[in-house]
PDB file of N, CA and C in Angstrom:
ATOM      1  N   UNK A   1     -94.988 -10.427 -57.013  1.00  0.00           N
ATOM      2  CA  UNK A   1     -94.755  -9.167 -56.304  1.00  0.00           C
ATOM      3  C   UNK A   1     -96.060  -8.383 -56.206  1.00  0.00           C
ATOM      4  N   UNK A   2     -96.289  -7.647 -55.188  1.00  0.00           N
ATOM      5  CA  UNK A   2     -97.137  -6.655 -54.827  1.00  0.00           C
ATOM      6  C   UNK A   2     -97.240  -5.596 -55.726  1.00  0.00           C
ATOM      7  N   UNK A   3     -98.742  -5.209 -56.179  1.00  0.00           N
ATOM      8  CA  UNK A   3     -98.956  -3.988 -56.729  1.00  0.00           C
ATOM      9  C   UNK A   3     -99.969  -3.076 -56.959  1.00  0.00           C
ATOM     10  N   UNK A   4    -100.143  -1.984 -57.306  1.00  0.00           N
ATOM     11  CA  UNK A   4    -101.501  -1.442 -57.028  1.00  0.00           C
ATOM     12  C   UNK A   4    -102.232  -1.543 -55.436  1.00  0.00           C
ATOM     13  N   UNK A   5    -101.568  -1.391 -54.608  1.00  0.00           N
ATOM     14  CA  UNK A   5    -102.427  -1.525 -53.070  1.00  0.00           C
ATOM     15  C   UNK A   5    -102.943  -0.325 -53.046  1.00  0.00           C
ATOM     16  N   UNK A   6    -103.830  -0.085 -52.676  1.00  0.00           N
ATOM     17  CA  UNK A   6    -104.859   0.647 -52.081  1.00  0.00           C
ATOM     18  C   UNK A   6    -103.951   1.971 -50.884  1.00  0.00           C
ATOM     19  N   UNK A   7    -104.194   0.344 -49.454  1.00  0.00           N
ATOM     20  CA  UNK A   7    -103.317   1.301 -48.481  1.00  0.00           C
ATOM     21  C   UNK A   7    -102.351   0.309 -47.818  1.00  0.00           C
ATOM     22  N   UNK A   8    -101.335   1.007 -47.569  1.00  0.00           N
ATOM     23  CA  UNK A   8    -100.777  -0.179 -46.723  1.00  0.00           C
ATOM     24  C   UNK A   8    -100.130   0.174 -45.701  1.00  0.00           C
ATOM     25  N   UNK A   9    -100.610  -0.533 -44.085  1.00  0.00           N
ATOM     26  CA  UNK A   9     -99.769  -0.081 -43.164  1.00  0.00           C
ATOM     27  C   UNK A   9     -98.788  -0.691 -42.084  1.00  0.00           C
ATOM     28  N   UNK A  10     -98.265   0.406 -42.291  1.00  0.00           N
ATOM     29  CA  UNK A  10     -96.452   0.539 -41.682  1.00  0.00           C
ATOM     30  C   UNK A  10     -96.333   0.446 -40.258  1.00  0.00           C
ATOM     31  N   UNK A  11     -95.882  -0.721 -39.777  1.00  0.00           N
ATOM     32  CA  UNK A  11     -95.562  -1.352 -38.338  1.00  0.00           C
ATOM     33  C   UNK A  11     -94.189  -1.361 -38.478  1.00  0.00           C
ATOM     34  N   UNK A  12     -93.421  -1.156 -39.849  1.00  0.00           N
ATOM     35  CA  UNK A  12     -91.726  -1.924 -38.873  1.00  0.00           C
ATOM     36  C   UNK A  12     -90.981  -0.678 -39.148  1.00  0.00           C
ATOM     37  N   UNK A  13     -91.540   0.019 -40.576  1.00  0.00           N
ATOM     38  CA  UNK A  13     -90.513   1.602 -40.679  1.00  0.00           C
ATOM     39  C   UNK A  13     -88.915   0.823 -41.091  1.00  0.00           C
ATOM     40  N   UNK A  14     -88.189   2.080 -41.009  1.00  0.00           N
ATOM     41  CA  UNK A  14     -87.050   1.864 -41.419  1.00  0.00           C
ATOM     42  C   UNK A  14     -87.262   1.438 -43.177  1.00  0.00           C
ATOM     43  N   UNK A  15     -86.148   0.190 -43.906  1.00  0.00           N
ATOM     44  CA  UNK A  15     -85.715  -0.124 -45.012  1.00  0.00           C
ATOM     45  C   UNK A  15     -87.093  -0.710 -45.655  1.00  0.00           C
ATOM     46  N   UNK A  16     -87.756  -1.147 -44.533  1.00  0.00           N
ATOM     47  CA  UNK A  16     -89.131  -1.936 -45.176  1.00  0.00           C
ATOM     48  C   UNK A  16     -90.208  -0.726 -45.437  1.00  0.00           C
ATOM     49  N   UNK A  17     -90.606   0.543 -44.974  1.00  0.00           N
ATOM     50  CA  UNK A  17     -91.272   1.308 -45.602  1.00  0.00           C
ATOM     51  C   UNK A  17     -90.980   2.250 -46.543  1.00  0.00           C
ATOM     52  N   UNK A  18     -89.500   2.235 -46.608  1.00  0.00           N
ATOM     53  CA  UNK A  18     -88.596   2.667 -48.169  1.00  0.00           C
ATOM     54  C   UNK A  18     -89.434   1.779 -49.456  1.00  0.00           C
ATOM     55  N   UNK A  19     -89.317   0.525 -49.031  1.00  0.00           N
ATOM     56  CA  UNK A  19     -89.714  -0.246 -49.985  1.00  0.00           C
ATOM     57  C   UNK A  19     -90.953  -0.319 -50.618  1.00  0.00           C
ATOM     58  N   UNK A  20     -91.973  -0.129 -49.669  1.00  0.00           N
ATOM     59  CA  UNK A  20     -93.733  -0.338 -49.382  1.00  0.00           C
ATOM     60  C   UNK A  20     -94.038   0.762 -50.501  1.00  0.00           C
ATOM     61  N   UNK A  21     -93.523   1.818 -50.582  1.00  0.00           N
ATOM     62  CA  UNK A  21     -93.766   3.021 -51.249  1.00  0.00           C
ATOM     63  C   UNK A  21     -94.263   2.835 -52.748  1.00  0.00           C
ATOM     64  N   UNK A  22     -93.411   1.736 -53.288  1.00  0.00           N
ATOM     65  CA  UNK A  22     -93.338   0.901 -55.318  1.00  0.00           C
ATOM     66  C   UNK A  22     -94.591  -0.008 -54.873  1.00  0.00           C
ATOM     67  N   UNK A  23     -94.967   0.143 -53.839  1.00  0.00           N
ATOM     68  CA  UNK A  23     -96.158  -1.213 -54.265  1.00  0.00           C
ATOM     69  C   UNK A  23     -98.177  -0.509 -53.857  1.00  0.00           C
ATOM     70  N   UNK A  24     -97.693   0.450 -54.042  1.00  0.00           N
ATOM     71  CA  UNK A  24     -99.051   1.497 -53.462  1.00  0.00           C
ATOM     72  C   UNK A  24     -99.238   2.247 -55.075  1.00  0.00           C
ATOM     73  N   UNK A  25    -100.808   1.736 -55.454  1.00  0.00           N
ATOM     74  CA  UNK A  25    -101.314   2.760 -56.458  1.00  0.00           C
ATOM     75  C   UNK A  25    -100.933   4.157 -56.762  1.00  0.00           C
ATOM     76  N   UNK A  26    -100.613   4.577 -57.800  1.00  0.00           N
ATOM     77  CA  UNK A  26    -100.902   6.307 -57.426  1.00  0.00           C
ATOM     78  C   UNK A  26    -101.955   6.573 -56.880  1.00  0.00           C
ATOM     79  N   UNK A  27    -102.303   7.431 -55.936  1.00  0.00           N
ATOM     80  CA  UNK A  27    -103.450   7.896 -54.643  1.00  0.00           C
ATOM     81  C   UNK A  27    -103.662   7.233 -53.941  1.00  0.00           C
ATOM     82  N   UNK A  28    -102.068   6.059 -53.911  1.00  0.00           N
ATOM     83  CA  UNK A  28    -102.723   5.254 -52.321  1.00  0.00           C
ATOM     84  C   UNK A  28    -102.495   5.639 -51.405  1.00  0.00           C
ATOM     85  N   UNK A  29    -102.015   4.804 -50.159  1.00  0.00           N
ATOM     86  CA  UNK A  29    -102.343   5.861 -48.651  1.00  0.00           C
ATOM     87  C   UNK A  29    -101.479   4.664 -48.313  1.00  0.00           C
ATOM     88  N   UNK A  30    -100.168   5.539 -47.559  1.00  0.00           N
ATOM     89  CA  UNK A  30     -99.402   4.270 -46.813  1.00  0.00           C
ATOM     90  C   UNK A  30     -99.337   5.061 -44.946  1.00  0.00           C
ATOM     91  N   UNK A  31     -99.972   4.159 -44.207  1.00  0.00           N
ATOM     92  CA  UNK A  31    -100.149   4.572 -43.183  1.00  0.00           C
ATOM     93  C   UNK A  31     -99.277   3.733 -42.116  1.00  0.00           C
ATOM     94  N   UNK A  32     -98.764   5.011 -41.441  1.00  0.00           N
ATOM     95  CA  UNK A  32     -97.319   4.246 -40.829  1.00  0.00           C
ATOM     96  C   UNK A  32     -98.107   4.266 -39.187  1.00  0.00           C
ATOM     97  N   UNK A  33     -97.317   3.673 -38.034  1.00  0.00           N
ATOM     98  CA  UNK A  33     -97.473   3.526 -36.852  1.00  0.00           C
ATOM     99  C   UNK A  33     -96.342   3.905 -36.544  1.00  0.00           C
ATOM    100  N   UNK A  34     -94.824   3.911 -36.832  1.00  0.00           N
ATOM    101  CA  UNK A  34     -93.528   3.887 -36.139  1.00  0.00           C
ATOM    102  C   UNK A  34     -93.022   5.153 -36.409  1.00  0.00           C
ATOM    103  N   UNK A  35     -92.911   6.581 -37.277  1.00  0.00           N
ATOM    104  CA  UNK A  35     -92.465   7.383 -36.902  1.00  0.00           C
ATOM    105  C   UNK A  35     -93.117   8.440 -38.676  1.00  0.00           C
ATOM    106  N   UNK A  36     -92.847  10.020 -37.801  1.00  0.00           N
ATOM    107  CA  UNK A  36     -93.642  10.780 -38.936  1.00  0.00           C
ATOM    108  C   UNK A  36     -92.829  10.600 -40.204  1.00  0.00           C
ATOM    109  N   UNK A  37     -93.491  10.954 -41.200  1.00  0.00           N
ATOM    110  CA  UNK A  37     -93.134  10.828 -43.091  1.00  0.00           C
ATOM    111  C   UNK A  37     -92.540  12.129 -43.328  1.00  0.00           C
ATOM    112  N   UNK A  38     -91.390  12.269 -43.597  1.00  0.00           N
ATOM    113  CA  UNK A  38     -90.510  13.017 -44.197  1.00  0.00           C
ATOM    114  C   UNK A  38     -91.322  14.079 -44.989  1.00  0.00           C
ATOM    115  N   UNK A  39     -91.368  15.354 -44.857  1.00  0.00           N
ATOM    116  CA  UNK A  39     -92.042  16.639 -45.675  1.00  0.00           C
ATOM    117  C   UNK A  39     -91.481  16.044 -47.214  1.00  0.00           C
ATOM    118  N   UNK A  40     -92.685  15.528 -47.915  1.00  0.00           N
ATOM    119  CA  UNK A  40     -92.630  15.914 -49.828  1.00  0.00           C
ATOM    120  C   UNK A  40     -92.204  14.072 -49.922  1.00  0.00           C
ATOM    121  N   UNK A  41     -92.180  13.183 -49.511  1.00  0.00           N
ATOM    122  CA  UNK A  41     -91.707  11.815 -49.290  1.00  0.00           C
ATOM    123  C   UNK A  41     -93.316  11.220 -49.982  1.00  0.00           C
ATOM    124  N   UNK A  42     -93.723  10.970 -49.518  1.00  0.00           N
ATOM    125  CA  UNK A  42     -95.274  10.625 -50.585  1.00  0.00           C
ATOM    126  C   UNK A  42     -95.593  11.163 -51.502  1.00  0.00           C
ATOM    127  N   UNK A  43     -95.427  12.228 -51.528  1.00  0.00           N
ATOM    128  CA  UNK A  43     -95.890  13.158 -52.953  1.00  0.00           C
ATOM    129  C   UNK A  43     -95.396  12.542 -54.318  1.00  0.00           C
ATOM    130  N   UNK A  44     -94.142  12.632 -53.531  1.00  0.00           N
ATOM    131  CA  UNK A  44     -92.256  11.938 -54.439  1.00  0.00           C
ATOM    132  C   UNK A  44     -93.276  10.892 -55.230  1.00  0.00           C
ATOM    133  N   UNK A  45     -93.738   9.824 -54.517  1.00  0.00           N
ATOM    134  CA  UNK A  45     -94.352   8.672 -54.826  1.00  0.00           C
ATOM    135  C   UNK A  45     -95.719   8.688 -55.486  1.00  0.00           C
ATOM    136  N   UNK A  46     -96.497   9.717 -55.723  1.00  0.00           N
ATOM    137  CA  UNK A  46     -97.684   9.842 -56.159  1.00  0.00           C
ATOM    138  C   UNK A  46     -98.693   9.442 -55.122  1.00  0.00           C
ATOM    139  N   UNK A  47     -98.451   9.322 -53.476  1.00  0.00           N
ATOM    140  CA  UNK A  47     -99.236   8.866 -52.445  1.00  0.00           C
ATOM    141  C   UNK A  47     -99.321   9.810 -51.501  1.00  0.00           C
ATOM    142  N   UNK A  48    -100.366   9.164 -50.515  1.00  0.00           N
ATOM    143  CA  UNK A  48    -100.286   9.915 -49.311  1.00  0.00           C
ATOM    144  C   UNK A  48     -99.910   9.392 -48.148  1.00  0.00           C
ATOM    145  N   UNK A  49     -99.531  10.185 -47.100  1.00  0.00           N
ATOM    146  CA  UNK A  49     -98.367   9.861 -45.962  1.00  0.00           C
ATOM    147  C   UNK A  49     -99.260   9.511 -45.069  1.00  0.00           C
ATOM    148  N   UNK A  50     -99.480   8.646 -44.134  1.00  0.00           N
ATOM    149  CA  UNK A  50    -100.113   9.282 -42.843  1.00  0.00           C
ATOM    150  C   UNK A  50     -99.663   8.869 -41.744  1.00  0.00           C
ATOM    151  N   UNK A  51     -98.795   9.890 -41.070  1.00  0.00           N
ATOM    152  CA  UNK A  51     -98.207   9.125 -39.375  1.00  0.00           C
ATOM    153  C   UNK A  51     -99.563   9.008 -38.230  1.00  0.00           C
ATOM    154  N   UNK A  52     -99.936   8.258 -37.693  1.00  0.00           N
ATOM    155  CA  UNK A  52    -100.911   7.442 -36.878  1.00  0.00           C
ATOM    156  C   UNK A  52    -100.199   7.041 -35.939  1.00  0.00           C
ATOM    157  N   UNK A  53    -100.602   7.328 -34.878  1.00  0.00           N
ATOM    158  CA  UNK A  53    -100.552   6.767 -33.050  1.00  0.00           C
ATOM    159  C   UNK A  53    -101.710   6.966 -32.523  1.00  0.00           C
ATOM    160  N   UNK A  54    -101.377   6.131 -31.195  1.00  0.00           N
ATOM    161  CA  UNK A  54    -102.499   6.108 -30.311  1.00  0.00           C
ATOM    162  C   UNK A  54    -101.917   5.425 -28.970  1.00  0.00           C
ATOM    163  N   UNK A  55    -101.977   6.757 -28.273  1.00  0.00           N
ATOM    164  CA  UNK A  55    -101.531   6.527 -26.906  1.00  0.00           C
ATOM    165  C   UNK A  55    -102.496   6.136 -25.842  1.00  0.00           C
ATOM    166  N   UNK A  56    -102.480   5.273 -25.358  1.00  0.00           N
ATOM    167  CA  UNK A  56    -103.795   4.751 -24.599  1.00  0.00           C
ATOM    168  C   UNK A  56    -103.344   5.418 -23.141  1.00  0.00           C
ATOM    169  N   UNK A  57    -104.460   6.001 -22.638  1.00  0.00           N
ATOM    170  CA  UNK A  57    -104.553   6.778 -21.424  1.00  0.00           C
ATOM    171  C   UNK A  57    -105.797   5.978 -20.523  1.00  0.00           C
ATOM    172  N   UNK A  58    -105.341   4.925 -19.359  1.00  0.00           N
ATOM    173  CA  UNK A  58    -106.467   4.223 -19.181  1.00  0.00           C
ATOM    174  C   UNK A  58    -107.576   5.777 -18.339  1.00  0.00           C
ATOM    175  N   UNK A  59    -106.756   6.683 -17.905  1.00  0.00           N
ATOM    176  CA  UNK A  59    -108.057   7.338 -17.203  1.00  0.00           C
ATOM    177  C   UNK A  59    -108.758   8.043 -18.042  1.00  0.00           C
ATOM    178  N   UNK A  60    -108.589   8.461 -18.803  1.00  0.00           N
ATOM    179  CA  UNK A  60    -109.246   9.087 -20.123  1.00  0.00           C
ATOM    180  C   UNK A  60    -110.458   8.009 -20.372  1.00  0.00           C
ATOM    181  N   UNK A  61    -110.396   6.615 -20.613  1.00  0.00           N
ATOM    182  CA  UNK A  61    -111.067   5.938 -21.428  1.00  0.00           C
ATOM    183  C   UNK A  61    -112.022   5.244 -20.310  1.00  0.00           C
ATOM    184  N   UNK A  62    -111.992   5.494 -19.142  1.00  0.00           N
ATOM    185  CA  UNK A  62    -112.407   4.819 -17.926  1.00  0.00           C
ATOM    186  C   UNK A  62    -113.446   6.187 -17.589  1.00  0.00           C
ATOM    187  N   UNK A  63    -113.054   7.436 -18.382  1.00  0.00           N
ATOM    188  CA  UNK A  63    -113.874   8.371 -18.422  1.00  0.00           C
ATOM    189  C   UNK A  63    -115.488   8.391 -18.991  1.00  0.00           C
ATOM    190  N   UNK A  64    -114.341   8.155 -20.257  1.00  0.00           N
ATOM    191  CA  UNK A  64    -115.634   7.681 -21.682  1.00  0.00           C
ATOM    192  C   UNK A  64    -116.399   6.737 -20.907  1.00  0.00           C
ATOM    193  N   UNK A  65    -115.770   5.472 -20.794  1.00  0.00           N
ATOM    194  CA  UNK A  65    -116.966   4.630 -21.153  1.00  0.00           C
ATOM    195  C   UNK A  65    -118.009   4.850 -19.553  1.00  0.00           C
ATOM    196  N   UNK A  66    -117.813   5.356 -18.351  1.00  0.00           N
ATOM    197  CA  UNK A  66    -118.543   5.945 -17.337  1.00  0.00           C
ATOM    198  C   UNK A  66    -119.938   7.086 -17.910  1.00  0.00           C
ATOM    199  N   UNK A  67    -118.937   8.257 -19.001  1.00  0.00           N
ATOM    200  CA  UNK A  67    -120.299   8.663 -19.937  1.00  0.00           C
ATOM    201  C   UNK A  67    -121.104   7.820 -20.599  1.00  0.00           C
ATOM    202  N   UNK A  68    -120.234   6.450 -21.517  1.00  0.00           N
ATOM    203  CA  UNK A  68    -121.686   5.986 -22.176  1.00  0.00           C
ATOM    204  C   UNK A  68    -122.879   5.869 -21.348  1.00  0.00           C
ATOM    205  N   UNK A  69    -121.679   4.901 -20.090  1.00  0.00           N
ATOM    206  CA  UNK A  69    -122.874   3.925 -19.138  1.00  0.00           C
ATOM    207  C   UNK A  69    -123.983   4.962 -18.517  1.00  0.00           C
ATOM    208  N   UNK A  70    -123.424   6.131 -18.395  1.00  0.00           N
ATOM    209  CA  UNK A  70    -124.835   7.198 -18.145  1.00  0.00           C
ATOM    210  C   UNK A  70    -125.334   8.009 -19.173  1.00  0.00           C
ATOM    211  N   UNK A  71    -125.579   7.220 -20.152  1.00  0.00           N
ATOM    212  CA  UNK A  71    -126.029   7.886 -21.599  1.00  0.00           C
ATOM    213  C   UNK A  71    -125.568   9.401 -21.341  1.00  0.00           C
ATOM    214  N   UNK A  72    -125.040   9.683 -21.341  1.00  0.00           N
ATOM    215  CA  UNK A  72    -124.284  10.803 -21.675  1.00  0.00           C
ATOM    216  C   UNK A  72    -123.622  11.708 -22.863  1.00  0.00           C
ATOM    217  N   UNK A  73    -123.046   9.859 -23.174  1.00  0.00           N
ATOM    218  CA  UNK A  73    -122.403  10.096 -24.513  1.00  0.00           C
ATOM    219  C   UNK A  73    -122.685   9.383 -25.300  1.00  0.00           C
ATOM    220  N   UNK A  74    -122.926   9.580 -26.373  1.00  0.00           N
ATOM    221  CA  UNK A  74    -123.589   8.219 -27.381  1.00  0.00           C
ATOM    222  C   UNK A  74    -122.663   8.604 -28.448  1.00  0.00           C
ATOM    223  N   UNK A  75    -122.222   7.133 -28.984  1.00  0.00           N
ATOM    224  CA  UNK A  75    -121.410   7.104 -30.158  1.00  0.00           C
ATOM    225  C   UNK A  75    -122.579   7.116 -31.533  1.00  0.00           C
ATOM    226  N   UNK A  76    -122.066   7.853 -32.558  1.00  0.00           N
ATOM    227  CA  UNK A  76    -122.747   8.012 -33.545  1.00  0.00           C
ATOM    228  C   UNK A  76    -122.470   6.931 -34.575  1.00  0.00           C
ATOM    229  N   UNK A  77    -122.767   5.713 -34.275  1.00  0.00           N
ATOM    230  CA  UNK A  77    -122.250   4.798 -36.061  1.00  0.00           C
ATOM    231  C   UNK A  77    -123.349   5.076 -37.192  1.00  0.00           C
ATOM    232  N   UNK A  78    -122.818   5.121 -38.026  1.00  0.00           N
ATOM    233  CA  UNK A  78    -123.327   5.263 -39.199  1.00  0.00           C
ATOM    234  C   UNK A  78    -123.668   3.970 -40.081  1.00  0.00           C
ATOM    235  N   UNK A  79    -122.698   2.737 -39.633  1.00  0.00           N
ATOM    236  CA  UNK A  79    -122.919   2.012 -40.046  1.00  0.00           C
ATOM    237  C   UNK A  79    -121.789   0.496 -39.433  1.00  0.00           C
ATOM    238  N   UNK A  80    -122.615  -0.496 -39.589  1.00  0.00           N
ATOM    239  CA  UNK A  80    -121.315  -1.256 -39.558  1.00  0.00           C
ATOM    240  C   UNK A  80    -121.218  -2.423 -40.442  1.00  0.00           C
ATOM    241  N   UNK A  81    -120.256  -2.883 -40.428  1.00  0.00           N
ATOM    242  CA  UNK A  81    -119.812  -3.416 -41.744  1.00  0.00           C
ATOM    243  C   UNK A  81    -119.064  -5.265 -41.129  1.00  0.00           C
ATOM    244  N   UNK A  82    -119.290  -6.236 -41.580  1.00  0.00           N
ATOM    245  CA  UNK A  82    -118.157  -7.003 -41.110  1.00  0.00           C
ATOM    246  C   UNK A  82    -116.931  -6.731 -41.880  1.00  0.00           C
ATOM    247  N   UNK A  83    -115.727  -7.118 -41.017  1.00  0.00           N
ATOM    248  CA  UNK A  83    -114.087  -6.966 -41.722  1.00  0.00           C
ATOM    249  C   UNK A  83    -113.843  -7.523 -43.622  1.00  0.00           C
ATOM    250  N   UNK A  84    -114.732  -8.348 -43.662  1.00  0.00           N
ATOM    251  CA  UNK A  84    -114.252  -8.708 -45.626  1.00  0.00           C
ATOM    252  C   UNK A  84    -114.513  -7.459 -45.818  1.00  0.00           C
ATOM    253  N   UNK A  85    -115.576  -6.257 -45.807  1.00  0.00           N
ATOM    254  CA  UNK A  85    -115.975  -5.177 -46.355  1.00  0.00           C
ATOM    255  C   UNK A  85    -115.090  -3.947 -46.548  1.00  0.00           C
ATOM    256  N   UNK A  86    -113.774  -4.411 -45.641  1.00  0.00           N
ATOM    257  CA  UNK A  86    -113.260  -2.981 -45.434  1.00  0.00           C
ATOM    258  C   UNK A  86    -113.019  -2.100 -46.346  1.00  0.00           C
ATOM    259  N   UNK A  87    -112.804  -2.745 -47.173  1.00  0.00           N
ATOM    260  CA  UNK A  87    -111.985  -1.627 -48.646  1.00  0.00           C
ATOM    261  C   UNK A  87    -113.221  -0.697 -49.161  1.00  0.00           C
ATOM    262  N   UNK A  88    -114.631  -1.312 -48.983  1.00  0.00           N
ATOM    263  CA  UNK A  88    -115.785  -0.590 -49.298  1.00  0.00           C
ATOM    264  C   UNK A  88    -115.973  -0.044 -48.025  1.00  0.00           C
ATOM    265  N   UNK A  89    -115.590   0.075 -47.105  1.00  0.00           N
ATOM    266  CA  UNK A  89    -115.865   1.181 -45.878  1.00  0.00           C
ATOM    267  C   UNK A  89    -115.289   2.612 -45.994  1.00  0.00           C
ATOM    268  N   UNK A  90    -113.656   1.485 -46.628  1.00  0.00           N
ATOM    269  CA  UNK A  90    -112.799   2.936 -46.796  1.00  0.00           C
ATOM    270  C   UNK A  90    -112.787   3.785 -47.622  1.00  0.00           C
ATOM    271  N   UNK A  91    -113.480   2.745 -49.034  1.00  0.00           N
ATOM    272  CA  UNK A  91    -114.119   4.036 -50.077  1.00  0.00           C
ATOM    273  C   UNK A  91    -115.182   5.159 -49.428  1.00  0.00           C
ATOM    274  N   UNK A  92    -116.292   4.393 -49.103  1.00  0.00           N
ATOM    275  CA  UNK A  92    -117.222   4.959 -48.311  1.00  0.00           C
ATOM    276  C   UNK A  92    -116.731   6.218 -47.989  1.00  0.00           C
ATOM    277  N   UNK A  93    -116.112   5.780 -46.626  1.00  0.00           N
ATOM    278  CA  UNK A  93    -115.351   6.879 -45.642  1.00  0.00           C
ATOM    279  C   UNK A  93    -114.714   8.067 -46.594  1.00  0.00           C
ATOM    280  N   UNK A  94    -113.666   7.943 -47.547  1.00  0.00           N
ATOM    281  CA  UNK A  94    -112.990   8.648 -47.747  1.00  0.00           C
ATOM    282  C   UNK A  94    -114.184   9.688 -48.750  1.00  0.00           C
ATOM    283  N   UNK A  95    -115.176   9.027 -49.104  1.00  0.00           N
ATOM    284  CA  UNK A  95    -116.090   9.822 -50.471  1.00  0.00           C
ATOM    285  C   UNK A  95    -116.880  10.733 -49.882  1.00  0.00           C
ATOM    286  N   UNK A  96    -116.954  10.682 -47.871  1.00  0.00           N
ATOM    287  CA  UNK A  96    -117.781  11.628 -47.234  1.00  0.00           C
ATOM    288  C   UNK A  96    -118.865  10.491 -47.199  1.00  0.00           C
ATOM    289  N   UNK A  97    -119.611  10.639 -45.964  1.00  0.00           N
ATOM    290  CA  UNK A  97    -120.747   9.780 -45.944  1.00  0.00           C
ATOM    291  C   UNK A  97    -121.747  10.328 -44.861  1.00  0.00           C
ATOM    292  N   UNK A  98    -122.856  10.288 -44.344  1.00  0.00           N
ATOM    293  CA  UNK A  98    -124.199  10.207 -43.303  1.00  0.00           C
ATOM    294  C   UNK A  98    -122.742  10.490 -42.093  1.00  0.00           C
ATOM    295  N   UNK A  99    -123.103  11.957 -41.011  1.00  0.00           N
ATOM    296  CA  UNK A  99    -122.880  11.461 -39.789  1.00  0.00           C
ATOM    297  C   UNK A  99    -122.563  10.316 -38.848  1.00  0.00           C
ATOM    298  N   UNK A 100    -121.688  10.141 -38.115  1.00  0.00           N
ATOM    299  CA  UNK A 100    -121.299   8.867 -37.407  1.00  0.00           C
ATOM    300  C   UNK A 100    -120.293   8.104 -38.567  1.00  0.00           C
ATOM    301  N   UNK A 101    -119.969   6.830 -37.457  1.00  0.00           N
ATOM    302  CA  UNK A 101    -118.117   6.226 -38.192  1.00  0.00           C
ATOM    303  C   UNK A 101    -119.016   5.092 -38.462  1.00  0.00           C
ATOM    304  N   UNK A 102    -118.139   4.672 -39.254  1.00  0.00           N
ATOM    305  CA  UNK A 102    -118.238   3.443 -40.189  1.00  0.00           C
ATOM    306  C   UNK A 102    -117.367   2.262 -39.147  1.00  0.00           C
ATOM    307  N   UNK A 103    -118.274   1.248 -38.884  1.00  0.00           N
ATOM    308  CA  UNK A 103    -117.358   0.415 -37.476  1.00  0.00           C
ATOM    309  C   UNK A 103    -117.717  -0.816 -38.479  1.00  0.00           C
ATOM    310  N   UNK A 104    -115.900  -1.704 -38.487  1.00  0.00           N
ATOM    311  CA  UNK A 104    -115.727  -2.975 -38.968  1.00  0.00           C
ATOM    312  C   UNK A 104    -116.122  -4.092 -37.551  1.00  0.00           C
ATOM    313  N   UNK A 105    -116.607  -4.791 -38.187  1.00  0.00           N
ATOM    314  CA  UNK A 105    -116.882  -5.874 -37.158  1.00  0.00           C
ATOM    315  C   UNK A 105    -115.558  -7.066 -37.780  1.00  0.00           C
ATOM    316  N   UNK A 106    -114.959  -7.447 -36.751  1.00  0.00           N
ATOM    317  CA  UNK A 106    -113.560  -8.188 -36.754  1.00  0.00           C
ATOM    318  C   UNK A 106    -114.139  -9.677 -36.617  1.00  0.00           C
ATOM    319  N   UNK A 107    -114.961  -9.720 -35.336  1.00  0.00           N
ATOM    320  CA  UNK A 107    -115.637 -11.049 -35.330  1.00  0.00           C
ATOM    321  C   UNK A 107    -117.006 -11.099 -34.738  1.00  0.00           C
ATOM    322  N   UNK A 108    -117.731 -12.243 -34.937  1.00  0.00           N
ATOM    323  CA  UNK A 108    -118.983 -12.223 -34.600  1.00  0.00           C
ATOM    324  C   UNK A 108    -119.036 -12.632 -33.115  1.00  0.00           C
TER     325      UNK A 108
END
């Protein structure tokens, strides 16, 4: 059985993120996608909640990337990391770090 996780995140909701809750450290982070966390529901658990979406708007993003292409807008990374690293990104991240995001590289 699962224990001590870090973070773990929530794609199906319902009976399965009832469950997820016993297998997260105290101060872990269970981060859902399917619907917001009940007011005082993590706490209950010694964790933290986090409801996460992302609604993709293609004209919005057809915006952006028109600014990069005219340097306009420049993304600030701070660093990047390949994907084995993540858990040291997310320490990183969460401890405060240098301006700009911390970007996982998934593949080469």
């Amino acid at each position: 059985m699962l224990r001590d996780i870090d973070v773990l995140l929530d794609t199906i909701g319902g009976e399965t993120r009832e469950r997820s809750w016993r297998v997260l450290r105290k101060g872990g982070v269970l981060v859902t996608l399917v619907s917001p966390i009940p007011a005082g529901v993590a706490e209950q658990h010694g964790v933290r909640g986090v409801f996460f979406i992302v609604r993709g708007n293609r004209g919005q993003l057809e915006q952006i990337s028109t600014l990069v292409d005219e340097n306009k807008l420049k993304p600030v990374i701070a660093e990047v990391l390949p994907f084995a690293r993540a858990r040291e990104a997310f320490e990183h991240g969460a401890a405060g770090h240098a301006p700009g995001k911390i970007v996982l590289q998934v593949a080469a």
